[in-house]
N, C-alpha and C. Protein backbone atom coordinates (compact mmCIF):
# COMPACT_ATOMS: atom_id res chain seq x y z
N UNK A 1 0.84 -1.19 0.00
CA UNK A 1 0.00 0.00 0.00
C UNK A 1 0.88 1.24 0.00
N UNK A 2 0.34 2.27 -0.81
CA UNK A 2 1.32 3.65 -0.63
C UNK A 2 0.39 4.17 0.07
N UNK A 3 1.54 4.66 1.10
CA UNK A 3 1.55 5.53 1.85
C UNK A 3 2.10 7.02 2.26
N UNK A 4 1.86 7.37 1.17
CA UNK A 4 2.48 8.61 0.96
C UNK A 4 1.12 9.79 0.53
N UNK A 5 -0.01 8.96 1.19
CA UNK A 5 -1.28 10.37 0.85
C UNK A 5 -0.90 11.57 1.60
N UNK A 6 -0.04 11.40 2.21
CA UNK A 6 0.32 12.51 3.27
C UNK A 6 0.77 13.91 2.51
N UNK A 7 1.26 13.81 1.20
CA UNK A 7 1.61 14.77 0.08
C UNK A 7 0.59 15.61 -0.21
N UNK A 8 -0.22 14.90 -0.78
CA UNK A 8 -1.71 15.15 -1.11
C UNK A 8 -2.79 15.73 -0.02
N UNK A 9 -2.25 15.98 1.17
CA UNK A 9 -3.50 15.86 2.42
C UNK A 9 -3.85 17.24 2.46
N UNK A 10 -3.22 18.22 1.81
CA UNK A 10 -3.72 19.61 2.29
C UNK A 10 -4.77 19.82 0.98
N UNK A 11 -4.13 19.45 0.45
CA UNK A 11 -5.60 19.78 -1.53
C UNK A 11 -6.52 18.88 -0.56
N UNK A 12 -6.78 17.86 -0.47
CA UNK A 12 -7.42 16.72 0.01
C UNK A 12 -8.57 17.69 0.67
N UNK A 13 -7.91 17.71 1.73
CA UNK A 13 -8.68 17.85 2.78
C UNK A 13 -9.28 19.25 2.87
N UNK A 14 -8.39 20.10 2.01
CA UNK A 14 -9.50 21.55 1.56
C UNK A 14 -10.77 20.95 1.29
N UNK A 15 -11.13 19.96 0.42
CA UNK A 15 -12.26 19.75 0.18
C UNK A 15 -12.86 19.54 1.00
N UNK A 16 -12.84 19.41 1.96
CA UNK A 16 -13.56 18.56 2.93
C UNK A 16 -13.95 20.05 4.42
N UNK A 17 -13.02 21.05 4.14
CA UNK A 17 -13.24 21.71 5.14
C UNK A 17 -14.57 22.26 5.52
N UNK A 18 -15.38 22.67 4.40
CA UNK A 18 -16.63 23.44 4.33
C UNK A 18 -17.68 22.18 5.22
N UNK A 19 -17.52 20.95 4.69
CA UNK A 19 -18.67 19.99 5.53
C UNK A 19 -18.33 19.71 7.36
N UNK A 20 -16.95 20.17 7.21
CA UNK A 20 -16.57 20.25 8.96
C UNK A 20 -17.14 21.01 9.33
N UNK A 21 -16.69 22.42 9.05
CA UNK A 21 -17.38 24.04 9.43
C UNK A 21 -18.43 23.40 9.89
N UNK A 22 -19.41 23.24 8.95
CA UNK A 22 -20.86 22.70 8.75
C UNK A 22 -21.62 21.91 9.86
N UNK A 23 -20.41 20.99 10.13
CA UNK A 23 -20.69 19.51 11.01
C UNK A 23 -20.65 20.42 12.63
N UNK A 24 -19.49 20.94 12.16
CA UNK A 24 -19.15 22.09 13.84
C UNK A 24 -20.03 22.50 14.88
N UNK A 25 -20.66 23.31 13.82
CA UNK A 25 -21.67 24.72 13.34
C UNK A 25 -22.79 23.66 13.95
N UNK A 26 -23.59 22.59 13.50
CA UNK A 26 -24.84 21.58 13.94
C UNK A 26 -24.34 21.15 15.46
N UNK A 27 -22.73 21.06 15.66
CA UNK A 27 -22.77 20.34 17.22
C UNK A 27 -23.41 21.23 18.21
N UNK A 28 -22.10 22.64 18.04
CA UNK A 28 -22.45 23.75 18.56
C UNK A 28 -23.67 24.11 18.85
N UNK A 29 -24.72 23.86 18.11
CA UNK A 29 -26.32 24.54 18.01
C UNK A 29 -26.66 23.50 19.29
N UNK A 30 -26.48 22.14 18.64
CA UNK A 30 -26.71 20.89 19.67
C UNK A 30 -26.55 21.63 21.13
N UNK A 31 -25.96 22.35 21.61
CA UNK A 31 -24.96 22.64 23.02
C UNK A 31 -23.92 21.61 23.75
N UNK A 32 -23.14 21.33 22.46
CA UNK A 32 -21.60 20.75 22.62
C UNK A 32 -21.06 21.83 23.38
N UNK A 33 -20.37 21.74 24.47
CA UNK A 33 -19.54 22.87 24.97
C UNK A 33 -18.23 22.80 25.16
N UNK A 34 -17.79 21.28 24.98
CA UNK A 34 -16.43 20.73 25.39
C UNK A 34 -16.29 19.50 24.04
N UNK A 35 -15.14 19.16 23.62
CA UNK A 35 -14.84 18.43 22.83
C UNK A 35 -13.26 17.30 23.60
N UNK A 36 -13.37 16.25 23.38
CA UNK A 36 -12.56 14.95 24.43
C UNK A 36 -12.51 13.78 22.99
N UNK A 37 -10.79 14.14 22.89
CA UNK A 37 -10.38 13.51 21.68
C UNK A 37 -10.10 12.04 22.32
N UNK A 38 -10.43 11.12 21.51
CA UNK A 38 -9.85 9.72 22.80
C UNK A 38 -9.04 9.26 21.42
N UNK A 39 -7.78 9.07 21.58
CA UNK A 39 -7.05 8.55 20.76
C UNK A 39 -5.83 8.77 20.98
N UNK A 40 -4.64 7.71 20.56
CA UNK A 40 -3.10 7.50 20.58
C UNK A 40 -2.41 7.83 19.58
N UNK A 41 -0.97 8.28 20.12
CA UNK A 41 0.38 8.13 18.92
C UNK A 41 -0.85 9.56 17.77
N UNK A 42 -0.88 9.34 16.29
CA UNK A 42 -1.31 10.02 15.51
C UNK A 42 -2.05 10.70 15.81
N UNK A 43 -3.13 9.93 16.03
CA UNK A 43 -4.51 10.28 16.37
C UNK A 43 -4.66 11.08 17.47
N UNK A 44 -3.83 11.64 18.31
CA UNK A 44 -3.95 12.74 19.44
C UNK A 44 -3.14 13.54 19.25
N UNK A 45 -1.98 13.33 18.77
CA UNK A 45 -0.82 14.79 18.33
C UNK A 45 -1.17 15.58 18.20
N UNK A 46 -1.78 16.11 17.09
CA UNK A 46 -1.78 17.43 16.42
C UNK A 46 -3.21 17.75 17.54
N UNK A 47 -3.84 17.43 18.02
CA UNK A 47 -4.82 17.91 18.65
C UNK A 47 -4.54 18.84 19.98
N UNK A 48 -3.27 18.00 20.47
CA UNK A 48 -2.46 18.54 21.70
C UNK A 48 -2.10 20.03 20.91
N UNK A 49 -1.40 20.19 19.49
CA UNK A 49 -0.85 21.53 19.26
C UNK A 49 -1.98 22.34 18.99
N UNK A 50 -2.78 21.62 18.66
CA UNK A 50 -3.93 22.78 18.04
C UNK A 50 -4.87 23.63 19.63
N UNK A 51 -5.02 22.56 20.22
CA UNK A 51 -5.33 23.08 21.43
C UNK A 51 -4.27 24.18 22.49
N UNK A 52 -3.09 23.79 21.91
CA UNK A 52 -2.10 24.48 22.63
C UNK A 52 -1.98 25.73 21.90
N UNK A 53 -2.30 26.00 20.60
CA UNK A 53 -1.45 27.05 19.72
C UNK A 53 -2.92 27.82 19.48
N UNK A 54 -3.72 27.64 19.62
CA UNK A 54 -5.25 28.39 20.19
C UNK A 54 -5.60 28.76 21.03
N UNK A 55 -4.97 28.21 22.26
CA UNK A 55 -5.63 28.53 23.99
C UNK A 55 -6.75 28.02 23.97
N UNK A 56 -7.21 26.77 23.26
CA UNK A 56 -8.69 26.31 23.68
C UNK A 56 -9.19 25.32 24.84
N UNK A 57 -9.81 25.88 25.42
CA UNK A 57 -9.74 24.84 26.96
C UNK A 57 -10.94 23.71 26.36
N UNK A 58 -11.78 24.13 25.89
CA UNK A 58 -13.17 23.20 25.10
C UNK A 58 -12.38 22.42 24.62
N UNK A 59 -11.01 22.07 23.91
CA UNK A 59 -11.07 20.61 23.41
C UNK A 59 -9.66 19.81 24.14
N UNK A 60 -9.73 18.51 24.42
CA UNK A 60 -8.91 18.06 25.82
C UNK A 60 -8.81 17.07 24.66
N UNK A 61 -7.54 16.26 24.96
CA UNK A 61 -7.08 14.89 24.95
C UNK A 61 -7.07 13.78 25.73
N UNK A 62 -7.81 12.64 25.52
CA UNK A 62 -7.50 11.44 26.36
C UNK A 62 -6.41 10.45 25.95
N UNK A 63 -5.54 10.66 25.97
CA UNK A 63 -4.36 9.51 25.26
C UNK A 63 -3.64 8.46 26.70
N UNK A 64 -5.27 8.29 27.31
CA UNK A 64 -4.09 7.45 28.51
C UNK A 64 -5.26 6.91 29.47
N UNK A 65 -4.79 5.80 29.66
CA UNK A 65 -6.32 5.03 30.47
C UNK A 65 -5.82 5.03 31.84
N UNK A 66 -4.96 6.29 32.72
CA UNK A 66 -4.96 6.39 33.91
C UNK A 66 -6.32 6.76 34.70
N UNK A 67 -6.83 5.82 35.49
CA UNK A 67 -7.59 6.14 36.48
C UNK A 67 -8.24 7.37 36.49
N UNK A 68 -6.99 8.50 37.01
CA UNK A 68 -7.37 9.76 37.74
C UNK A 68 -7.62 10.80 36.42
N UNK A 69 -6.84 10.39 35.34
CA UNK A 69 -7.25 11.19 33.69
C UNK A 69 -9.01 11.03 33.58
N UNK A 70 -8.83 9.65 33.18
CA UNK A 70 -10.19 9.22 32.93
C UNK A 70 -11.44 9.75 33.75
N UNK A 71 -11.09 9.44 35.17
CA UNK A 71 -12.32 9.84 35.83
C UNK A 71 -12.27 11.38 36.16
N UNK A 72 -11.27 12.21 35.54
CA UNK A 72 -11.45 13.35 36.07
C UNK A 72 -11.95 14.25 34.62
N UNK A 73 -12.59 13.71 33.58
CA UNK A 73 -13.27 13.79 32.31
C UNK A 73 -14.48 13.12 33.06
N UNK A 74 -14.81 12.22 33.53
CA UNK A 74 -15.73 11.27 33.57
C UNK A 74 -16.53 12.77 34.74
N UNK A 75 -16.00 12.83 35.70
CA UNK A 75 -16.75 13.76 37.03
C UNK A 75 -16.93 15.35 36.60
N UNK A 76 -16.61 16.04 35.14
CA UNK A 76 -16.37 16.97 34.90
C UNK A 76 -17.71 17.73 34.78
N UNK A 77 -18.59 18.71 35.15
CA UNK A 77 -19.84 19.22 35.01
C UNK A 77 -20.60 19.13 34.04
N UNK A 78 -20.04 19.52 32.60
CA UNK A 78 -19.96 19.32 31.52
C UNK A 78 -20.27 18.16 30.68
N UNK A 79 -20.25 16.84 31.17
CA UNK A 79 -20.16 15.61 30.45
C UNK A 79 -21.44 15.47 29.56
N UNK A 80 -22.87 15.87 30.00
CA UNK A 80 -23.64 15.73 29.16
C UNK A 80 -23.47 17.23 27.94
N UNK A 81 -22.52 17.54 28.09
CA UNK A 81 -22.66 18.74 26.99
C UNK A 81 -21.22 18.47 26.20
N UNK A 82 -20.72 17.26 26.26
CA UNK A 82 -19.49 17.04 25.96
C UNK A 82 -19.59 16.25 24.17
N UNK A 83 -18.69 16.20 23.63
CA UNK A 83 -18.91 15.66 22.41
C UNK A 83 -17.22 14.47 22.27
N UNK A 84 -17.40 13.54 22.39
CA UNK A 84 -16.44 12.60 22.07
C UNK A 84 -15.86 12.13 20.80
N UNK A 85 -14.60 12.49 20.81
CA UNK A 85 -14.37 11.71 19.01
C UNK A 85 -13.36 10.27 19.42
N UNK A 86 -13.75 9.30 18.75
CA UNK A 86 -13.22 8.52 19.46
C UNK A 86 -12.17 8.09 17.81
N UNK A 87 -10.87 8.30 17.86
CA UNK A 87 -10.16 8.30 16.77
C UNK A 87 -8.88 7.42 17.00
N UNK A 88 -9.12 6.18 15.83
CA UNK A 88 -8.22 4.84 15.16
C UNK A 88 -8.36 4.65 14.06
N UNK A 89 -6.64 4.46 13.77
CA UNK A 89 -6.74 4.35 12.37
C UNK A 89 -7.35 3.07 11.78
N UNK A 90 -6.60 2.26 12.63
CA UNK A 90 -6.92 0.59 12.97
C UNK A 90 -8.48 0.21 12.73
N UNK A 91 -8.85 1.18 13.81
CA UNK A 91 -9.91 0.76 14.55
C UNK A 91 -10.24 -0.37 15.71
N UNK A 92 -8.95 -0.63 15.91
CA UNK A 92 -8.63 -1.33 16.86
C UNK A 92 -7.45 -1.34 18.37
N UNK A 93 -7.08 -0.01 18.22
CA UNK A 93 -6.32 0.40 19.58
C UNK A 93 -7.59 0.18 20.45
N UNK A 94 -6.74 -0.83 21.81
CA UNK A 94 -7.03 -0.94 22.70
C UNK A 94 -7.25 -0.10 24.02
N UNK A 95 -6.62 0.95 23.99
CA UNK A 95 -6.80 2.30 24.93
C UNK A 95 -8.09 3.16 24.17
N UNK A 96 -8.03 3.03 23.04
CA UNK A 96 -8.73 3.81 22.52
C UNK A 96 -10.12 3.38 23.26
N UNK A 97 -10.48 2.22 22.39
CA UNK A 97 -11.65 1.89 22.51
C UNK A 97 -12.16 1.42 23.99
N UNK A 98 -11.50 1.09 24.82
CA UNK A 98 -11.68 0.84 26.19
C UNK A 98 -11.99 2.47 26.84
N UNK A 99 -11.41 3.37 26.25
CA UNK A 99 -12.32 4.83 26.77
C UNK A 99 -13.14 4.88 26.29
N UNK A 100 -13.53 4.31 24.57
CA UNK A 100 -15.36 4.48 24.40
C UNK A 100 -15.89 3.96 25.03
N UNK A 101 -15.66 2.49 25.60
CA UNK A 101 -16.65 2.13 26.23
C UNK A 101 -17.08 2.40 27.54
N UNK A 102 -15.96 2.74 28.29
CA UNK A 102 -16.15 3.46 29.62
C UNK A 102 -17.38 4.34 29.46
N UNK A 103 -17.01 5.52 28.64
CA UNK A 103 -17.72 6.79 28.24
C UNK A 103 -18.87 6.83 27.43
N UNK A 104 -19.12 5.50 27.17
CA UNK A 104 -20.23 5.21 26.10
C UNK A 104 -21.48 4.85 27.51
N UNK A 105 -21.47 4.36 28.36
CA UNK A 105 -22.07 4.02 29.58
C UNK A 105 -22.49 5.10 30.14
N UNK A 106 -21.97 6.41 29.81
CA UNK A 106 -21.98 7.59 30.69
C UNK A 106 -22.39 9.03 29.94
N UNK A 107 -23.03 8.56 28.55
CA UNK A 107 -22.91 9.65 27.64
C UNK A 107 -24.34 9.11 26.59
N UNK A 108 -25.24 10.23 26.26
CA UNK A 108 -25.73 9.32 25.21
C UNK A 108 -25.01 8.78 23.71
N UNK A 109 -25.29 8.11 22.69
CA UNK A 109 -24.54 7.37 21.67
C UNK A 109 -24.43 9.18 20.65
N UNK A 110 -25.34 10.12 20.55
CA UNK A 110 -25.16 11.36 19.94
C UNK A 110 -24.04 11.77 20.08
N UNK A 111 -23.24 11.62 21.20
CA UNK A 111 -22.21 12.49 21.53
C UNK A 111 -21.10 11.70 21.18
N UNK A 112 -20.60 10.66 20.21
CA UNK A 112 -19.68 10.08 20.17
C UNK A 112 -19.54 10.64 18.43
N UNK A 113 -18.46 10.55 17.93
CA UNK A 113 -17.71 10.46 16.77
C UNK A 113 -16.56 9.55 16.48
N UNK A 114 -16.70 9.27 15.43
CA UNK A 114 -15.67 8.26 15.13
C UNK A 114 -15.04 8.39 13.84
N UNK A 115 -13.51 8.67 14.17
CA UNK A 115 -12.12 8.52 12.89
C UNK A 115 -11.72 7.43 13.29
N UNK A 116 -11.52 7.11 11.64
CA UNK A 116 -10.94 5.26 11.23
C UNK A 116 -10.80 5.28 9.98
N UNK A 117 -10.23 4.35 9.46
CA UNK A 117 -10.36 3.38 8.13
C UNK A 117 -11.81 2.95 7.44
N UNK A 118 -12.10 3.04 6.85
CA UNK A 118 -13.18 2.04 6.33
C UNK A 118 -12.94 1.24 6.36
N UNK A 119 -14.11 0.80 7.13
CA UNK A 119 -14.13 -1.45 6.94
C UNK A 119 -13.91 -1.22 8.35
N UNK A 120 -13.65 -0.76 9.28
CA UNK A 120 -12.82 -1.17 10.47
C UNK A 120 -13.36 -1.46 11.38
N UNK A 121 -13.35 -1.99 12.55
CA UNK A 121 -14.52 -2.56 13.96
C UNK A 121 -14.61 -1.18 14.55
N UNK A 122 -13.86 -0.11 14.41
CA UNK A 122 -14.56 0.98 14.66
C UNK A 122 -15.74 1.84 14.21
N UNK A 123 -15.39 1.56 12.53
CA UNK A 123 -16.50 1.99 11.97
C UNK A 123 -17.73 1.38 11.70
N UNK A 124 -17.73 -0.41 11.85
CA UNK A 124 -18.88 -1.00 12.51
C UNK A 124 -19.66 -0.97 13.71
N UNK A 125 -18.56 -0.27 14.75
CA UNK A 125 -19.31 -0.52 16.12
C UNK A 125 -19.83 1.23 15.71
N UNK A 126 -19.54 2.05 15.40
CA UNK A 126 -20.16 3.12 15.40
C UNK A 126 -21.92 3.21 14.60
N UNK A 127 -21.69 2.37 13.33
CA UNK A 127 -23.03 2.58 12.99
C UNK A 127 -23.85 1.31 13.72
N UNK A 128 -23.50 0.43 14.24
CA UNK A 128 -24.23 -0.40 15.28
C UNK A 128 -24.43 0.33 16.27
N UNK A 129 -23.68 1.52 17.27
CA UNK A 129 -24.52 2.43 18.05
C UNK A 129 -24.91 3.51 17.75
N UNK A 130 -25.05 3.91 16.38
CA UNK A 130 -25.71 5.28 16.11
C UNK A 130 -24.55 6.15 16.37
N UNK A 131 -23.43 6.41 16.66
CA UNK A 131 -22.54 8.32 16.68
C UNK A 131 -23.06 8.80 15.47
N UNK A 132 -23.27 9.75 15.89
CA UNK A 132 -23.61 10.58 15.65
C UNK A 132 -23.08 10.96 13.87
N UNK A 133 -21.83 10.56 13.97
CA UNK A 133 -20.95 10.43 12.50
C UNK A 133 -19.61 9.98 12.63
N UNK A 134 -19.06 9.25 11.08
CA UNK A 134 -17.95 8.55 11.24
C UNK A 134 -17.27 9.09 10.20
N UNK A 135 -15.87 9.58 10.54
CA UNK A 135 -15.26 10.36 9.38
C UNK A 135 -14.08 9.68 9.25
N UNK A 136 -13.77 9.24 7.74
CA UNK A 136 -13.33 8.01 7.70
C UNK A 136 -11.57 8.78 7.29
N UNK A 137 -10.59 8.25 7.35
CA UNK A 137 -9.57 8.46 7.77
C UNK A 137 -8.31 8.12 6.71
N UNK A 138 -7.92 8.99 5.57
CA UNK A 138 -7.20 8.40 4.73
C UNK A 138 -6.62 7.27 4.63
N UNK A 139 -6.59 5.88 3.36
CA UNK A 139 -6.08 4.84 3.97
C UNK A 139 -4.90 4.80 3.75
N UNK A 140 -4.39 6.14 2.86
CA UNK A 140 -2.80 6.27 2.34
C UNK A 140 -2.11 7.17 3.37
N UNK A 141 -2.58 7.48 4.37
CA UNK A 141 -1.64 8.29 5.25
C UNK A 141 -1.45 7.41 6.62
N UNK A 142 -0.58 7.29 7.10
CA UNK A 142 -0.27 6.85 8.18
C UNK A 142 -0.29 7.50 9.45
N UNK A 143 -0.96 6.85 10.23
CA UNK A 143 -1.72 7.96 11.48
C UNK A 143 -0.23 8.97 12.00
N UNK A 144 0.53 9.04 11.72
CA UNK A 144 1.60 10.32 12.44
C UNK A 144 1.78 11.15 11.51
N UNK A 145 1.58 10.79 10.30
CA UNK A 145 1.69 12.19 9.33
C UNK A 145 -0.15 12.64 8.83
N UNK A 146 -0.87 12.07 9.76
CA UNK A 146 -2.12 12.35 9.47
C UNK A 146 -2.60 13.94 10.02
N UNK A 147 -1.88 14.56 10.49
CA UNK A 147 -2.03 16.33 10.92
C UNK A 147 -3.16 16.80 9.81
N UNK A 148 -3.16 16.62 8.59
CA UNK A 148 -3.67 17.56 7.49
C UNK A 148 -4.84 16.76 7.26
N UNK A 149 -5.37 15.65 7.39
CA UNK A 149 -6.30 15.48 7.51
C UNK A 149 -7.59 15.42 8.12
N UNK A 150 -8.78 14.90 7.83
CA UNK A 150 -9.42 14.95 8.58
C UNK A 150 -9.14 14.68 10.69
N UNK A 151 -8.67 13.99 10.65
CA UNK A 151 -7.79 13.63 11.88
C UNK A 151 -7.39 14.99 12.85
N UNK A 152 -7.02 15.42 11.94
CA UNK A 152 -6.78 16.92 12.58
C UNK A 152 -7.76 18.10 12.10
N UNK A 153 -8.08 18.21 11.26
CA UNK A 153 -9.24 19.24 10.85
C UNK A 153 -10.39 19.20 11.22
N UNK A 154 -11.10 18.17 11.95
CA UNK A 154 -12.08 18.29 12.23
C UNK A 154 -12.26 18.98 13.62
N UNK A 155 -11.33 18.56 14.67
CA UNK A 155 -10.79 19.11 15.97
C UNK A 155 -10.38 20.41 15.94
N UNK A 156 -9.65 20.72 14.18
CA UNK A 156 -9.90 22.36 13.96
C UNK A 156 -11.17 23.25 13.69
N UNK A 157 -12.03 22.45 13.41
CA UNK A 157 -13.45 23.10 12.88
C UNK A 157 -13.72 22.70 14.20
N UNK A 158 -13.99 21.94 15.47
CA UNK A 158 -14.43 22.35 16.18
C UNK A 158 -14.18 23.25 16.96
N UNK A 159 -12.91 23.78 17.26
CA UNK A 159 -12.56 24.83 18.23
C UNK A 159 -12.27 26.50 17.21
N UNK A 160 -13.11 26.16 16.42
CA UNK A 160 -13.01 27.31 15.89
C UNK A 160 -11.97 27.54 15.24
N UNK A 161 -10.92 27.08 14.99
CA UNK A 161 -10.02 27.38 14.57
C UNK A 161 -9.70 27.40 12.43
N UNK A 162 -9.04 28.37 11.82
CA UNK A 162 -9.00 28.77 10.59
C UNK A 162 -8.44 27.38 10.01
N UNK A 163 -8.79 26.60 9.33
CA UNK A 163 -8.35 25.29 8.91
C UNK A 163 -8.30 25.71 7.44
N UNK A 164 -8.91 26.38 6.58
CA UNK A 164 -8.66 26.75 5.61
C UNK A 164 -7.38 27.31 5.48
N UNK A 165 -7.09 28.69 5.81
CA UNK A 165 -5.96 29.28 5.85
C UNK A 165 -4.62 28.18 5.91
N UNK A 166 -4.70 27.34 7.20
CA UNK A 166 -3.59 26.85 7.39
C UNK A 166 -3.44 25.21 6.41
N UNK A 167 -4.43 25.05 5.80
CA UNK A 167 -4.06 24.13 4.86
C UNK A 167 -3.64 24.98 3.75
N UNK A 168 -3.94 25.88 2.68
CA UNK A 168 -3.62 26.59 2.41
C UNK A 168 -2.14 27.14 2.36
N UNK A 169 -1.98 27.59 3.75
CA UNK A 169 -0.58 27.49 3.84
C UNK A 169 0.27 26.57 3.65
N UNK A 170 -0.29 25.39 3.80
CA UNK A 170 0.51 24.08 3.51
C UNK A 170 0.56 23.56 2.22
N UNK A 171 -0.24 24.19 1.51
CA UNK A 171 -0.23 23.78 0.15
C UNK A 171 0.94 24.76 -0.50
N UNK A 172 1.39 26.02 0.17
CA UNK A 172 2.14 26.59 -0.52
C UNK A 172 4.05 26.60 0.02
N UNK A 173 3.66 25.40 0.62
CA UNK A 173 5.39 25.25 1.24
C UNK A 173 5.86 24.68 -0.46
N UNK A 174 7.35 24.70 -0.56
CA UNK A 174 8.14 24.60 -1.15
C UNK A 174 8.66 23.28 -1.13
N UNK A 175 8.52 22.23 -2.35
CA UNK A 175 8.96 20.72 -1.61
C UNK A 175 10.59 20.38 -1.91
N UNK A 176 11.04 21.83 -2.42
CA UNK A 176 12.74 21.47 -3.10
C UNK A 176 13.26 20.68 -1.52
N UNK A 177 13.16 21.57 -0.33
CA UNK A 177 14.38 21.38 0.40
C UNK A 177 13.84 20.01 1.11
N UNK A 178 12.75 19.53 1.47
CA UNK A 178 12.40 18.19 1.69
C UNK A 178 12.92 16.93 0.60
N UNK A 179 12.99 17.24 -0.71
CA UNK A 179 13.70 16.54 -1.67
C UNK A 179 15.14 16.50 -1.49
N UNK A 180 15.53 17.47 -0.96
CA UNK A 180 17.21 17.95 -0.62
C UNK A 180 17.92 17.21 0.36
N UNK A 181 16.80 17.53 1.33
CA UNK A 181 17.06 16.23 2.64
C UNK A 181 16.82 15.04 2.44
N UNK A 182 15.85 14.93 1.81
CA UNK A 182 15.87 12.96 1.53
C UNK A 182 16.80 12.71 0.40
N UNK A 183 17.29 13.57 -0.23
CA UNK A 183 18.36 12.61 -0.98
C UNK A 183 19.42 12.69 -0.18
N UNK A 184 19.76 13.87 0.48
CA UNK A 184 21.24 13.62 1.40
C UNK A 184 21.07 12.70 2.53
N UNK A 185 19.46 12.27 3.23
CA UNK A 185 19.73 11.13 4.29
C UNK A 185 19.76 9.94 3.37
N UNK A 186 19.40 9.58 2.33
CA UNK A 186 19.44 8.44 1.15
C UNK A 186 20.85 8.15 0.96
N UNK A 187 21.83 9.39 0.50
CA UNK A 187 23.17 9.44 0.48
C UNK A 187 23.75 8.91 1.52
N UNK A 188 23.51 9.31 2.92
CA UNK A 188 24.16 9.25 4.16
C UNK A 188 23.76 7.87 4.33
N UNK A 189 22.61 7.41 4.29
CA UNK A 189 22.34 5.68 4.84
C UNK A 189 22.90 4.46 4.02
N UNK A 190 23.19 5.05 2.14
CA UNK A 190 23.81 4.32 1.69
C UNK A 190 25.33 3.87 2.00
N UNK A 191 25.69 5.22 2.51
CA UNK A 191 27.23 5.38 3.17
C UNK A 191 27.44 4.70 4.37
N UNK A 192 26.10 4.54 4.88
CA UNK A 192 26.29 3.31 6.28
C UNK A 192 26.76 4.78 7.21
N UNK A 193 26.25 5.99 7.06
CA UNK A 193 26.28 6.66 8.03
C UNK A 193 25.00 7.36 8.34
């Protein structure tokens, strides 16, 4: 499989920005007030920067099935106004999905979302409980260079944040000096250095 959609992810996923806005825009009305990313490795990165490089307290990361994490999301005032994305590429991380189900007990099935693969036991168990929606997850990008996709843009359309602009911007980086570097680490590894 190539895996190199990651090239492609900012054209890509322009397309796709206007139905986020959109999707946002319907939670919001809902009275979503908080957004609780549950996902590992890929699937929570860029969410940590986007939340960090915004100041948005509305959207949190769960990347960890400690006790005192978990239940201190679980006891939070907020929980029925909370919106869950529960995001695998797999669809089969085990941290992951062991926080849906915790949180699936404690939440109605509206408030869940789900990023994955198509085909995946995530995206079966989602339309077997109704979330609300399942946004399916390039199968050519590999969840750590998945930033530009949906993976990350949707967590940008929820906190408000300009996802246009900054794909945009990404469409207009320059790919000489990334070509520059992979042929000189190509050079260097052939050299056995």
């Amino acid at each position: 499989m190539n895996r190199l959609g990651w090239i492609d992810a900012p054209r890509a996923s322009l397309a796709l920005w206007d139905p986020l806005v959109r999707f946002a825009a319907d939670v919001q009305r809902d009275g979503v007030a908080r957004v609780v990313v549950c996902g590992m490795g890929g699937s929570s990165l860029v969410v940590h920067v986007l939340a960090a490089s915004f100041k948005n307290a509305s959207v949190s990361v769960l990347d960890s099935t400690d006790p005192a994490v978990v239940l201190a999301i679980a006891r939070a005032p907020d929980l029925d106004r909370t919106l869950f994305v529960i995001s695998s590429k797999s669809g089969t991380t085990l941290e992951t999905l062991a926080c849906y189900h915790f949180f699936a007990a404690r939440a109605e099935r509206r408030r869940f979302v789900a990023i994955t693969d198509p085909g995946t036991p995530l995206a079966a168990l989602a339309r077997e409980r109704g979330f609300r929606a399942v946004f399916h997850h390039p199968v050519d990008v590999g969840g750590r260079y998945a930033a530009l996709t949906v993976v990350g843009m949707l967590p940008a359309a929820l906190i408000g944040a300009d996802g246009r602009a900054l794909l945009r911007r990404a469409q207009s980086v320059d790919p000489r000096g990334a070509r520059a570097f992979g042929a000189r680490l190509a050079e260097a590894a052939a050299a056995g250095r």
